[in-house]
Structures are given as C-alpha cells and as structure tokens.
Protein backbone atom coordinates (compact mmCIF):
# COMPACT_ATOMS: atom_id res chain seq x y z
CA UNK A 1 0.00 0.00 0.00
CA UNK A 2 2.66 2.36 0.54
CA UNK A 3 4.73 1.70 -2.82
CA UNK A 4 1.13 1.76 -4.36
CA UNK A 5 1.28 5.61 -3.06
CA UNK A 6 4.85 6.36 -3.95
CA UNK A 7 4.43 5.26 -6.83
CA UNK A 8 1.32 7.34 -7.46
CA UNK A 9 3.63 10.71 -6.47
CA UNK A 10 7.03 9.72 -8.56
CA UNK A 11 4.34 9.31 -11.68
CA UNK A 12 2.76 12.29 -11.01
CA UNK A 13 5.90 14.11 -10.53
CA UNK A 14 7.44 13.12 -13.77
CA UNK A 15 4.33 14.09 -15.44
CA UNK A 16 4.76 17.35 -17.70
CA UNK A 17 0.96 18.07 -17.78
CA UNK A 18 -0.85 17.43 -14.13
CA UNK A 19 1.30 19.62 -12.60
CA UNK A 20 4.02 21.29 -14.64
CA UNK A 21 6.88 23.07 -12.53
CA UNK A 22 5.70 22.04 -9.16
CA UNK A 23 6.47 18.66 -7.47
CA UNK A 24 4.13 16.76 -4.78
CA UNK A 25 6.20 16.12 -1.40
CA UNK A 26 4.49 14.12 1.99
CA UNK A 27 5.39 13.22 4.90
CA UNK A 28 4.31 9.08 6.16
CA UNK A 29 3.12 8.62 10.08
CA UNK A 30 2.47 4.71 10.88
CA UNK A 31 -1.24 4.68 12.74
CA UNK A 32 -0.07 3.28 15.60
CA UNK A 33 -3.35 3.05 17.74
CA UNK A 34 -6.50 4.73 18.09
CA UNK A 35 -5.25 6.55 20.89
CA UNK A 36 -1.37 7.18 20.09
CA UNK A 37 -1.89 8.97 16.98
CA UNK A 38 -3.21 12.30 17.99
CA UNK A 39 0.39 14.00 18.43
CA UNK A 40 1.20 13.03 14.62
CA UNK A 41 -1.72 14.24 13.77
CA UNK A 42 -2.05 17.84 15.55
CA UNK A 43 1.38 18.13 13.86
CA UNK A 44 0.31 17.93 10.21
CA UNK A 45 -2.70 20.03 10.82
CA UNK A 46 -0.98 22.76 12.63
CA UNK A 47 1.15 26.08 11.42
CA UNK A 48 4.66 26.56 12.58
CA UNK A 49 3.69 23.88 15.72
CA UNK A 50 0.78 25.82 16.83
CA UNK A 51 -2.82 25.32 16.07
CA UNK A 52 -5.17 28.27 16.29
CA UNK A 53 -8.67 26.41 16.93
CA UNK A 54 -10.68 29.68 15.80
CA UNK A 55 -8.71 30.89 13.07
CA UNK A 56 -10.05 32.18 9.60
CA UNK A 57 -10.09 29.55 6.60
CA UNK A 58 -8.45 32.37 4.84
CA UNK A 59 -5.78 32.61 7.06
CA UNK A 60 -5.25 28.79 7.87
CA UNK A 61 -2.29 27.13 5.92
CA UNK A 62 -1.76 23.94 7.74
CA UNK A 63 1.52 22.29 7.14
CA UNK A 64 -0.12 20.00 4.81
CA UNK A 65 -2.77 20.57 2.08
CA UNK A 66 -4.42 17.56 2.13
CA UNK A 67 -3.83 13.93 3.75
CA UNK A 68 -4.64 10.41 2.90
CA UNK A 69 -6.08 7.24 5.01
CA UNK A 70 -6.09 5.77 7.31
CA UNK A 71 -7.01 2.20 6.56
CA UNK A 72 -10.02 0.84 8.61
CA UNK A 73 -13.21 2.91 9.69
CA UNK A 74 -12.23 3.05 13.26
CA UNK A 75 -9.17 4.41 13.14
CA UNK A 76 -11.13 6.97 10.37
CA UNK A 77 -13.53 7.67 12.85
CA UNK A 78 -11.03 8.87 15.87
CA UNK A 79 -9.33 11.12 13.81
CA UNK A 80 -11.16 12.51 11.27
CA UNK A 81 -12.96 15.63 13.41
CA UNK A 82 -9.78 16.83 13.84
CA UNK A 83 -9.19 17.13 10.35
CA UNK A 84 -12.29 17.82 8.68
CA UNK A 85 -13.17 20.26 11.38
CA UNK A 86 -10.88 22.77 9.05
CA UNK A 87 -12.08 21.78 5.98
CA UNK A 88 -8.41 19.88 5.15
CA UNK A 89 -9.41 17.52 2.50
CA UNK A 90 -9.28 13.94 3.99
CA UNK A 91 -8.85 11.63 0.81
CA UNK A 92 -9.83 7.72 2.27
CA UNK A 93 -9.22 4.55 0.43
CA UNK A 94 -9.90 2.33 3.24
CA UNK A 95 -12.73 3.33 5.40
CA UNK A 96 -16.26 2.30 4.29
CA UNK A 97 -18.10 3.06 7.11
CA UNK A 98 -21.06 4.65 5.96
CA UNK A 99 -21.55 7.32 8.98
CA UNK A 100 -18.75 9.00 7.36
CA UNK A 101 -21.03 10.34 4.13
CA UNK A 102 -22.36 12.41 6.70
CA UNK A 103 -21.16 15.81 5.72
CA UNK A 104 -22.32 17.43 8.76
CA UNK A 105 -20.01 15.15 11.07
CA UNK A 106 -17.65 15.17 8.08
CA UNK A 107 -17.59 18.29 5.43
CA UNK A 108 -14.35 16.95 4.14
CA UNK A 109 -14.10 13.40 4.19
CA UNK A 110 -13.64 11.98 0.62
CA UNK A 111 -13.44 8.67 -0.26
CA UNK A 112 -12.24 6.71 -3.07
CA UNK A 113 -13.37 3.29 -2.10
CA UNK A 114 -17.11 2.36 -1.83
CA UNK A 115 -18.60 2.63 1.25
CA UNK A 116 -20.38 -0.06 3.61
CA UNK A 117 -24.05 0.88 2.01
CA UNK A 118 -22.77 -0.09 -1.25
CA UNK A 119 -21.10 -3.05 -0.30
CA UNK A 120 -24.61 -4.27 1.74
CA UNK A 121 -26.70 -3.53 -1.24
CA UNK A 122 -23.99 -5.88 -3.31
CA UNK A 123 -24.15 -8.76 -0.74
CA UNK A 124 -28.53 -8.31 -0.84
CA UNK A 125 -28.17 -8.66 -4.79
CA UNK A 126 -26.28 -11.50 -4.65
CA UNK A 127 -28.50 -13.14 -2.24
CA UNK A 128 -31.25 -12.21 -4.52
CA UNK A 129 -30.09 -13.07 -7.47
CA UNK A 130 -29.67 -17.14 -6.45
CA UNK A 131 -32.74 -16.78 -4.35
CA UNK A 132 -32.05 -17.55 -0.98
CA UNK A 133 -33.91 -15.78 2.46
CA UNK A 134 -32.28 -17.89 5.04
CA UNK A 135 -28.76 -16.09 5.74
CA UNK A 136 -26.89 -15.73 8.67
CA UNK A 137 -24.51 -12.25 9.49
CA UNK A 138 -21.32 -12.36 11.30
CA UNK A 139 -19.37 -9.72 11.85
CA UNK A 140 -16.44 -8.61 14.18
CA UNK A 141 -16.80 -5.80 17.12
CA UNK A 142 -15.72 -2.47 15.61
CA UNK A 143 -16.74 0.40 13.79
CA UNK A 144 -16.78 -1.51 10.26
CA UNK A 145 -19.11 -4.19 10.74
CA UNK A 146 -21.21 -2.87 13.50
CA UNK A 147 -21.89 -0.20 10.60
CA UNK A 148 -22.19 -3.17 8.36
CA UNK A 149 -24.87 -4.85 10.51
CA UNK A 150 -27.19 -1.95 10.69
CA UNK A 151 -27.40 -1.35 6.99
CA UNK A 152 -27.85 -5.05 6.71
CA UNK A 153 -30.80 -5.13 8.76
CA UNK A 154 -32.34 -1.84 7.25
CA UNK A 155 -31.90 -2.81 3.36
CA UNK A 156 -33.27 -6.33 3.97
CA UNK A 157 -36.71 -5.18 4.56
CA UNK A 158 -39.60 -5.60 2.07
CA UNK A 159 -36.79 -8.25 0.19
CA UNK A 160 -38.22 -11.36 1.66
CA UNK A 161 -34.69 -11.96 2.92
CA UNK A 162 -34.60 -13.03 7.10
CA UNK A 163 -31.75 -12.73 8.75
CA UNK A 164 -31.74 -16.22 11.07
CA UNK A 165 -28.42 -15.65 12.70
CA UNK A 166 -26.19 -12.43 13.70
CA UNK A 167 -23.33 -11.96 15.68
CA UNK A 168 -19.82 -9.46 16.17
CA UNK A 169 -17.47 -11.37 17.37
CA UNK A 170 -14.17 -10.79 19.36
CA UNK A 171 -10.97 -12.88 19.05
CA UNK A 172 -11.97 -14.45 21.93
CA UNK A 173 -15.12 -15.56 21.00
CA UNK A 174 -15.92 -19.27 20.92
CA UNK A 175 -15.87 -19.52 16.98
CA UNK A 176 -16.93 -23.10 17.14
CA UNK A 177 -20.44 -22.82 19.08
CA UNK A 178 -21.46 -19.44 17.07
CA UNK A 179 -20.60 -22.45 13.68
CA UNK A 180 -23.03 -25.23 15.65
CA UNK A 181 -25.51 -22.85 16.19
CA UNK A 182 -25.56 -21.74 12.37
CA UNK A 183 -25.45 -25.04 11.37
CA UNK A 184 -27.99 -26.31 13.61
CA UNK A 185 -30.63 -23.70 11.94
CA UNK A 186 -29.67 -25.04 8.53
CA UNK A 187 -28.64 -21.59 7.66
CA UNK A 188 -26.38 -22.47 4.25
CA UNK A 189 -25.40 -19.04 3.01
CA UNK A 190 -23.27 -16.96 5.85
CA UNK A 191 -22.13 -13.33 5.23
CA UNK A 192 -18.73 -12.67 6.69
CA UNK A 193 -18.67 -9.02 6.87
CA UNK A 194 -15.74 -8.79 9.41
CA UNK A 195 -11.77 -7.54 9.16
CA UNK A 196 -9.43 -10.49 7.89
CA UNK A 197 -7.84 -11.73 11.43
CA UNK A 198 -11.77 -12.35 12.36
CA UNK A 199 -12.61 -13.96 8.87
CA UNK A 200 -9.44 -16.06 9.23
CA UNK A 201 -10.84 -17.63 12.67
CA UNK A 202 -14.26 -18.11 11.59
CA UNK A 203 -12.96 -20.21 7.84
CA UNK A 204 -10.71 -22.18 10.25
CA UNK A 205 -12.99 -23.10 12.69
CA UNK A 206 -15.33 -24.30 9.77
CA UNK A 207 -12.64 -26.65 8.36
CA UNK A 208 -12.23 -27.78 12.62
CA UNK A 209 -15.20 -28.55 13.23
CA UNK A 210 -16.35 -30.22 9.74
CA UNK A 211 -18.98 -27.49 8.85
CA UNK A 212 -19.73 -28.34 5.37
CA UNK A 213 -21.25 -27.22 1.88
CA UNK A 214 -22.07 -23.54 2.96
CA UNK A 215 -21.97 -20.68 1.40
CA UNK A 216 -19.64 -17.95 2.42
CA UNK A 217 -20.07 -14.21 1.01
CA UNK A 218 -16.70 -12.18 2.22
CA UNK A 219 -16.61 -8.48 2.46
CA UNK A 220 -14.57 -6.67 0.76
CA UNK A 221 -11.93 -6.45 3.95
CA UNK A 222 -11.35 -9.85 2.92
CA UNK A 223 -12.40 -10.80 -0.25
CA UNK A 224 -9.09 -10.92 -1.73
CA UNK A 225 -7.07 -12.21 1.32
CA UNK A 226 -3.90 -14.46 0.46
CA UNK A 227 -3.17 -16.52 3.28
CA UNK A 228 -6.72 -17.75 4.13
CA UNK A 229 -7.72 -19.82 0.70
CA UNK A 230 -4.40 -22.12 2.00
CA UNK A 231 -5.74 -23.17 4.58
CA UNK A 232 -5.90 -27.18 4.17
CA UNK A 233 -9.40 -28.93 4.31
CA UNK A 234 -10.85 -25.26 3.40
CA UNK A 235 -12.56 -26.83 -0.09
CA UNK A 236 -14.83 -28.85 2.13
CA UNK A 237 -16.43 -25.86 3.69
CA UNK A 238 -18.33 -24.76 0.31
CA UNK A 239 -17.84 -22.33 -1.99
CA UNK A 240 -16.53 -18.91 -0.92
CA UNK A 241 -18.21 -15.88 -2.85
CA UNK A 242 -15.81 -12.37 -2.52
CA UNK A 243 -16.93 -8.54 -3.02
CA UNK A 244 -14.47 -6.84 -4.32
CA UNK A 245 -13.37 -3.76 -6.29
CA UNK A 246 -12.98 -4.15 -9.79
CA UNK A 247 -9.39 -4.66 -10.36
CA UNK A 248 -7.09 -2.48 -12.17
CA UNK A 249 -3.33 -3.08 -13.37
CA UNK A 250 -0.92 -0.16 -12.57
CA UNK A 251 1.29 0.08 -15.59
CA UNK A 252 4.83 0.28 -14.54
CA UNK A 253 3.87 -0.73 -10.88
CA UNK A 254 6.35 -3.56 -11.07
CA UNK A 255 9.58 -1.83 -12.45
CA UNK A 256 9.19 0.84 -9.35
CA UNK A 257 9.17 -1.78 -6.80
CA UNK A 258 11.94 -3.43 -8.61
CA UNK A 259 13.78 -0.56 -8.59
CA UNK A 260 12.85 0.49 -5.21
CA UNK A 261 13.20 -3.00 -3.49
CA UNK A 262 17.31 -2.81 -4.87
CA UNK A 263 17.81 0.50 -3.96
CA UNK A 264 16.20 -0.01 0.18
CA UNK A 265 18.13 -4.05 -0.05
CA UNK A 266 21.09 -1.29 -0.02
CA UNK A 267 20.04 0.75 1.96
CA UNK A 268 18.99 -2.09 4.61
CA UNK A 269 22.76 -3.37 4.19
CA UNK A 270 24.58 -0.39 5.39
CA UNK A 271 22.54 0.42 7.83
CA UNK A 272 23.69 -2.56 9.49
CA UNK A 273 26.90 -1.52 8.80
CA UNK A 274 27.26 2.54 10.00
CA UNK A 275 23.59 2.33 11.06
CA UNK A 276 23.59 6.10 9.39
CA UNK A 277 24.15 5.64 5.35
CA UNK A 278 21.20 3.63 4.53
CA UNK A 279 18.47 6.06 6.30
CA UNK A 280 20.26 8.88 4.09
CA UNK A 281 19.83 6.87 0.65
CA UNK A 282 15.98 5.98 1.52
CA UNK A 283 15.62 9.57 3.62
CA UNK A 284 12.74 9.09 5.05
CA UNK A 285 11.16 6.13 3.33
CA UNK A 286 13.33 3.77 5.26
CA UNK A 287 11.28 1.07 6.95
CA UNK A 288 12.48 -1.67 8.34
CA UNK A 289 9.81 -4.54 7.64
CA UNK A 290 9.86 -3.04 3.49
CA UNK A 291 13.67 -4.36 3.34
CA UNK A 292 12.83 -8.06 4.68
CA UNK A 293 10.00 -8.38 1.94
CA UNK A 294 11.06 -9.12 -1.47
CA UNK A 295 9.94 -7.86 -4.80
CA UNK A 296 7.92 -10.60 -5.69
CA UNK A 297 6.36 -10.43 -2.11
CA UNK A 298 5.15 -6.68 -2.38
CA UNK A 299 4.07 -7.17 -6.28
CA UNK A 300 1.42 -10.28 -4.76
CA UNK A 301 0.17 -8.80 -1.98
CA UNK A 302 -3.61 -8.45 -1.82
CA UNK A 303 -4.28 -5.87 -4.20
CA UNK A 304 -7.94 -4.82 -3.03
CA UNK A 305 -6.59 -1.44 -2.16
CA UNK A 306 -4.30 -0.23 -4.36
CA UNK A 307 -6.62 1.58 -6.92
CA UNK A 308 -8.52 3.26 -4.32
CA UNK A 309 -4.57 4.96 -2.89
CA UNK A 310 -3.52 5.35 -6.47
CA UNK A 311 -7.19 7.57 -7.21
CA UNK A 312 -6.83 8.99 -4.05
CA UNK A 313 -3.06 10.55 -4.65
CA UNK A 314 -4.38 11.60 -8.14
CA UNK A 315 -7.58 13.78 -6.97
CA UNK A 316 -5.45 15.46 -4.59
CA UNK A 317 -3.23 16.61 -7.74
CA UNK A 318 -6.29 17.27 -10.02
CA UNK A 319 -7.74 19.12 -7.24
CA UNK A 320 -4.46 20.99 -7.04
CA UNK A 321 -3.51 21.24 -10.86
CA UNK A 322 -7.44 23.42 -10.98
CA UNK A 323 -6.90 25.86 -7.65
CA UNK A 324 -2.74 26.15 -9.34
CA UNK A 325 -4.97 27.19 -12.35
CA UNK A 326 -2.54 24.99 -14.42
CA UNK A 327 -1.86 24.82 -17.93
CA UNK A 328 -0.18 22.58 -19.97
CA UNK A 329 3.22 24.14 -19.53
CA UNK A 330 3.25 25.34 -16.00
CA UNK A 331 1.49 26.51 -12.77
CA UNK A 332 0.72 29.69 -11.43
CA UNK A 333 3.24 28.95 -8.18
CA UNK A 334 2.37 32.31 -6.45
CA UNK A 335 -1.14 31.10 -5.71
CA UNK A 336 -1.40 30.09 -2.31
CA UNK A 337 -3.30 26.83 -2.23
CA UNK A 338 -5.32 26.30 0.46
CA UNK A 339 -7.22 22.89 1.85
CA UNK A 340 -10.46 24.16 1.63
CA UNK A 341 -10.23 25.20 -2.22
CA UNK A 342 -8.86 21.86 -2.90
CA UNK A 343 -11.97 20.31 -1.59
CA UNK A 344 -13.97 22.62 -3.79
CA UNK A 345 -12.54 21.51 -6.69
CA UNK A 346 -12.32 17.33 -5.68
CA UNK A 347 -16.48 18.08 -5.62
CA UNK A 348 -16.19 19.28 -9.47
CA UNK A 349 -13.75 16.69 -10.77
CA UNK A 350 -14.42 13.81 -13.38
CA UNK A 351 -11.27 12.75 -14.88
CA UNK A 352 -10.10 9.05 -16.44
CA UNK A 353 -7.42 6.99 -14.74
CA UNK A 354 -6.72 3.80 -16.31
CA UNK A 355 -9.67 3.14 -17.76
CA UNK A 356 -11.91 3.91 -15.51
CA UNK A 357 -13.71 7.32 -14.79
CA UNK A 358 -13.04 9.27 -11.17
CA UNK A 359 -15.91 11.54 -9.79
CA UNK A 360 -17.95 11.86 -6.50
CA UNK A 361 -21.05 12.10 -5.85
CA UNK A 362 -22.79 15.28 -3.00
CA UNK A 363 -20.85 13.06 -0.21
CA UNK A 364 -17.79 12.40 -1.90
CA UNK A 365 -18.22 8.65 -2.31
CA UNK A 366 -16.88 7.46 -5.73
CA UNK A 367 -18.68 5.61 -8.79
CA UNK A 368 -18.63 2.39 -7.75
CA UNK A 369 -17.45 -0.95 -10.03
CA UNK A 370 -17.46 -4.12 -8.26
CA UNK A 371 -16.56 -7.40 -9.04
CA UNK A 372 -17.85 -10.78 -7.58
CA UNK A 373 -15.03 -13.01 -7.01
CA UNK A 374 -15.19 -17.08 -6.70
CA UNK A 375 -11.90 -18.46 -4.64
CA UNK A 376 -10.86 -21.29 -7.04
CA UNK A 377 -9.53 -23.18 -3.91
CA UNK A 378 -9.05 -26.31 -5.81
CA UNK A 379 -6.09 -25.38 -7.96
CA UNK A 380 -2.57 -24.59 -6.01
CA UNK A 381 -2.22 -21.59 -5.69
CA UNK A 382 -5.58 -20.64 -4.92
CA UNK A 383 -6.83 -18.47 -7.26
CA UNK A 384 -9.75 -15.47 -7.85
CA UNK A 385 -12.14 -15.73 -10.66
CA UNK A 386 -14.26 -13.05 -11.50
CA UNK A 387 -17.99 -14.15 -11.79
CA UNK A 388 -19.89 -11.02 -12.17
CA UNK A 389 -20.22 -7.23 -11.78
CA UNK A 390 -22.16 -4.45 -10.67
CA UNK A 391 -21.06 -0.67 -11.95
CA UNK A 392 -22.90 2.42 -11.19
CA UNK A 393 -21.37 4.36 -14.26
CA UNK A 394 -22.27 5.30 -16.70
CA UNK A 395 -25.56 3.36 -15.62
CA UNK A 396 -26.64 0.75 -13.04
CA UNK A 397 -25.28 -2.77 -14.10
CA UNK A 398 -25.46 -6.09 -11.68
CA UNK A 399 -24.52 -9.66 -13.50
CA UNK A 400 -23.48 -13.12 -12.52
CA UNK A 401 -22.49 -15.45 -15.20
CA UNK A 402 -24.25 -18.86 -13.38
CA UNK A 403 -22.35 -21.36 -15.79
CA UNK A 404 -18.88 -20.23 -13.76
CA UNK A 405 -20.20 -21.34 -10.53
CA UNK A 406 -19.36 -24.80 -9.78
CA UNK A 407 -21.25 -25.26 -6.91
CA UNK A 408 -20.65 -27.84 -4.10
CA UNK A 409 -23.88 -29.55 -4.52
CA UNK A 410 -23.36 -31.43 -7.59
CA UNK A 411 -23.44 -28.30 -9.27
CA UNK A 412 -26.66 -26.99 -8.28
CA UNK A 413 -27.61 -23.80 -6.53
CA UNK A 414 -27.90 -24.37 -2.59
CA UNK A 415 -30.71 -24.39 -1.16
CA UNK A 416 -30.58 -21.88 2.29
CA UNK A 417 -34.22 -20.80 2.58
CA UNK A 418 -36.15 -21.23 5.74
CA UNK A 419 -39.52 -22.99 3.72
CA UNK A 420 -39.97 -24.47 0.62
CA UNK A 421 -42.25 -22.34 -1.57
CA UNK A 422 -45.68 -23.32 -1.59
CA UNK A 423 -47.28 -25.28 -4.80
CA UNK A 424 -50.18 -23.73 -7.38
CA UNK A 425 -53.41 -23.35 -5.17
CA UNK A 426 -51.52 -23.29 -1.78
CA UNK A 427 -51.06 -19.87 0.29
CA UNK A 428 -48.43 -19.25 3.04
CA UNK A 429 -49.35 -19.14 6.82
CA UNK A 430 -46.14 -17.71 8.73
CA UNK A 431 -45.16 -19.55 11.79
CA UNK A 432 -43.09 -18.11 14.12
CA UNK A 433 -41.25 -14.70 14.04
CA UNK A 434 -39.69 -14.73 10.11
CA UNK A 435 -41.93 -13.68 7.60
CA UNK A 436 -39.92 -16.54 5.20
CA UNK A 437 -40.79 -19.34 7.88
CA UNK A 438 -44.22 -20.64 7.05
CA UNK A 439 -46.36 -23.59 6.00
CA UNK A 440 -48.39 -23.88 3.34
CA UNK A 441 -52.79 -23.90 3.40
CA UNK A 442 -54.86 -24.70 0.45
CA UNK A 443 -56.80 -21.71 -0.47
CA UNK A 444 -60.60 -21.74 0.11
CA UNK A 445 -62.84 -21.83 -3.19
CA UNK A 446 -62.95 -18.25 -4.45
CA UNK A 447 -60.04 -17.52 -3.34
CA UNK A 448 -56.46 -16.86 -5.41
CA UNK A 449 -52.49 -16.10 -4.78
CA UNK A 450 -51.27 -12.83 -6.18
CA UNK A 451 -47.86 -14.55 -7.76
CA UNK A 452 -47.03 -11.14 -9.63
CA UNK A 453 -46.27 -9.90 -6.12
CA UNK A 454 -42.72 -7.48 -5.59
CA UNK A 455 -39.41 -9.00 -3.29
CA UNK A 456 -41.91 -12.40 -2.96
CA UNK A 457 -44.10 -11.31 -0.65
CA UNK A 458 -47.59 -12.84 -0.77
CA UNK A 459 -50.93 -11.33 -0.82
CA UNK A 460 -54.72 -13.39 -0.53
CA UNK A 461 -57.45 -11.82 -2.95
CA UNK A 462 -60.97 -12.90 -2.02
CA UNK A 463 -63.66 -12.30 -4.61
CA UNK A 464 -67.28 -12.36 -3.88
CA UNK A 465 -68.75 -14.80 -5.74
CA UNK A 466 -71.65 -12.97 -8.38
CA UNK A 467 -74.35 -14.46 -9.24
C-alpha cells in the first residue's frame, strides 16, 4: 500500500501536464493506535507547531494541504474531526463506514473506495439473485461491521430476505459454538462481513469442526485475502463468494518496486553496517519490515486497495492542478493553495485513470465498479475468478455469469431458505417470528395467490362470488 502511493507521487511528478513546474512532497506517520496517533496528527494540521482552533479559513495554511487514510473505519472515525473540522481535504481509500457520508459530522471526508451501504446492497443482490432468504450475518466488534450490521438489517426489509443468525465477534469468542448454532438452523449461506484476522478464525474453525457445503459471502476487507484460501481442508467448507473492487493493473507498478526494493536491499545493508548511510539513501522512506519483503512479495500482496490509494493521490493533484490554475506548460506557483479550495474543486472533478472514470457524488463517495469473485480453492495456488459485476457508471449494471459457478452440490444452486415455496393453489401461513418461515394452506374456493407480487411477498385476494 505504501509503494502503491509512492508510486502514485514519482508518476505524477514526472508528469509534464498534471502539474508542470511544481512537485508533490508528503510526509508518512504509521497509525499506531487509536489513541497514540493524535500528536502526529495535531502536527500535520498545525502552522509553525501551533494550532489556532478559531482561526479564519483564509488565514489557515496547515503544514499540509491535504492527507490520505487511514485504513479501517475506526481508526477513520477517531481522527477525522480533527481534520475535517478545518475543511483539510481527507482523501480515504480504506474506510467504508457509511456514517462518514455524513457531511455534517464530516464536510471533508472523501473517499475513493465504496462505502459499507454499497457493499450491503452488493451482498442483498447477490443473495437475490440465487434466491435464498435464510442467511446468517457475522461480523467482528468495531466500527466496520457494527456499521455493516445496521445497513444489513435496514436494506433487507420488504426483500423477503430473514436474517436467522447475527453476531460481532471478538478474538476471543468461541468460533466453534457461534458455527453449531448456524449449522444447527440449517442456515447455508453466511455473510462474513468482518476484518481479515476475524474472517481467518471463523474459515478455520469451519474446516475444525467439519462445517460443510455452505456458502460464504466475504466483504470486501477480505475478499481478496492471500493466506486464508491455504488453509488445508478449506474446499470442504463450500464455496466462498468475494466482493471486491474491480481490479485495475498499474502500468509500470512492477519496475518501481523493482527498482525500489534494490535501492532499500542497499540501503537495509549499510545500515547494518554505520547504522547512518542507509536512512540517508531511503531519507525518510526507510522502513524496516519493506527491506525483509522481497519484490515478488510486495508485487502479490492483496491488491484490493491499491486503486482506491492510487485515485486517491491523483484527486489530490487534479484538485491541485485546478486551484494552481494549471496549464499545460506550468502553474501559477504564487497562488497560495489552500485545503479548503482543494476540496472545492475534488467536488467538481471527473477525470479518467486507467480506464476507468473518477468523480464523486454530494458526499464524496466514488462511482462504484465491483466485481464478484469465486476463490478457485481447488487449484494450487488458490486463485480469484471473477464471476460477475455491478457498476454504477455510466448506468446501473449487476450480472453473474451462473455457468462459472461450480457449486458444491453437484453443481446446483444451494438451497438456504427457511420454507420451501408453496405449490399452485396453496397460500403461506407464517409460523413463528420470520416472515420466510411458514407452512403452506390450500386456499378456500374463491379464493387466489397474487404470484405477480414485488421481493416475494404474498398477498390473498378474495372475490365475492356474483351471481
């Protein structure tokens, strides 16, 4: 993620037409922890080391004009009044947590991954689309999937979807009885909408305790992990549906890290040597971990993310390239950019980047293009095969190609409803407290199902009979 944004700023700093005569610098803070972050980030927001809380926008100039991430909507969430309570443009490709459209809480907060509404109203078309109503909902205890949860159980209604099972669980939790009880409902489809060191526990408890032939929808957070389709015995557990973002290559991705992995293997070397020289060749991109990984290593890792930073470093330089009032040949350097006329002009943009076209919407979420992923965890290594769509631009779009989905029931759809639809001439009666739990009455003479009912919900016309 962090060559992904390097190599966003080298590209746009070699560029002769984004922003001509002026080069982006930044400086890199590692989030530590929700709570041990705050001096870093009074530090970027203030001027000279002071902050003046009631000071003019058109006097503010904040040692930074604009700042990206953090990943994950909690960490988001604890910082983000502090930055958006100036109107400093807060560019996020990893928090979906849908209270942060709110403009009120936070004017400035732009994102350039989907957020969790989208990403629910994905997971209820998918449902929908193989025609299941029996689901269960886990989820981990944080910001991003409480947030999930709620939209979950707000979209669902008038669907005929009924959520059986829900639960946020901690790392504690006792993955194997929250599996029993899912199991013992004959709930077959289970959303996993939970951050990857909860997802990982849950898919290995499955393969522990022989849970078998379910289905498994993975949020996004996980979608596109790499360690957990190795995990042995993990085919027997069913078939494993991601949500993803649609992936896009970054031409010229692999040269910089190439380059850049032989120039920090250097720079790792001497500093083990004088412990000085290699932190003056990398300045202040030296990180430890980085030199330990190779190239290969970084070039594999889960890409999920890496459009979303790469958009995100270029609206901050379209934003600026407009309030530089740039040309193709240069900038006009003497105007004094300030935050809040960069977000101004991230609100107007609508510019390509590799194919695909960057604009937000009143809350600065992004056009959204998804892809539904299958995990292919029967060829070594495991591997992700796109199996369908959705895009939001230029118009509303949701496919899944059925013929690639080699289902674990001799290659039928799975059934995970809670009744068996009632035959011709036979009406529902609901038993017990979800709407998709009933059993099935013949209707009286006169009397008729409405089958051209919307989201399968039944209706019983009685006629008087004329005579």
């Amino acid at each position: 993620m962090l060559q992904v944004m390097r190599f966003a700023v080298e590209e746009i700093n070699n560029s002769t037409t984004l922003l001509p005569n002026v080069s982006l610098g930044y400086e890199i803070f590692d989030h530590c922890s929700n709570i041990k972050n705050l001096n870093t980030v009074l530090n970027l927001i203030s001027k000279n080391g002071s902050i003046k809380p009631k000071e003019k926008l058109n006097n503010y100039q904040p040692k930074v004009i604009a700042l990206t991430g953090p990943y994950g909507s909690s960490k988001t969430i604890t910082i983000a009044p502090l930055i958006t309570v100036d109107l400093i443009p807060m560019v996020n490709y990893g928090a979906t947590s849908y209270a942060l459209s709110n403009k009120l809480q936070y004017p400035s907060f732009v994102r350039t991954i989907p957020s969790n509404k989208d990403l629910i109203e994905m997971i209820i078309h998918i449902i929908r689309w193989f025609g299941w109503n029996w689901v269960a909902f886990l989820g981990s205890q944080d910001d991003y999937s409480t947030d999930g949860l709620k939209l979950f159980n707000k979209y669902i209604n008038n669907t005929g979807i009924c959520l059986a099972y829900q639960e946020g669980l901690s790392l504690n939790a006792n993955y194997s009885l929250t599996l029993k009880k899912i199991d013992k409902l004959k709930i077959n489809v289970i959303v996993v909408f939970a951050l990857p060191q909860y997802a990982s526990k849950i898919i290995k408890a499955a393969i522990a305790n022989n849970i078998q032939d379910k289905v498994w929808i993975a949020s996004q957070a996980w979608a596109m992990n790499q360690q957990v389709p190795r995990q042995p015995g993990i085919r027997k557990i069913g078939t494993i549906i991601g949500i993803t973002e649609r992936l896009l290559s970054l031409p010229g991705f692999n040269e910089f890290v190439y380059k850049v992995n032989g120039i920090t293997d250097v720079g790792y070397n001497d500093r083990a040597e004088t412990g000085i020289l290699g932190m003056r060749k990398t300045c202040n991109q030296d990180c430890d971990y980085c030199s330990l990984l190779t190239a290969e290593e970084i070039i594999n890792e889960n890409p999920t993310f890496s459009f979303a930073i790469y958009s995100a470093i270029y609206t901050i330089a379209h934003a600026l390239h407009k309030v530089l009032q740039c040309d193709m040949n240069e900038c006009h350097k003497n105007t004094m950019a300030k935050p809040y006329m960069l977000l101004k002009e991230i609100r107007k943009l609508d510019f390509p980047l590799n194919g695909r076209q960057v604009k937000y919407n009143d809350n600065y979420d992004p056009t959204i293009s998804y892809a539904v992923v299958l995990w292919r965890t029967d060829v070594n290594p495991p591997q992700f095969e796109m199996v369908g769509t959705y895009d939001t631009h230029p118009e509303i779009t949701f496919s899944i190609d059925n013929s690639l989905m080699p289902w674990h029931n001799n290659g039928s759809v799975p059934f995970s409803n809670c009744s068996v639809e009632c035959k011709a001439g036979y009406s529902r009666r609901t038993e017990g407290f979800h709407s998709c739990c009933f059993s099935c009455k013949k209707c009286p003479p006169n009397n008729y199902v409405d089958f051209s009912r919307k989201y399968l919900k039944q209706r019983l016309m009685t006629y008087n009979n004329l005579r």
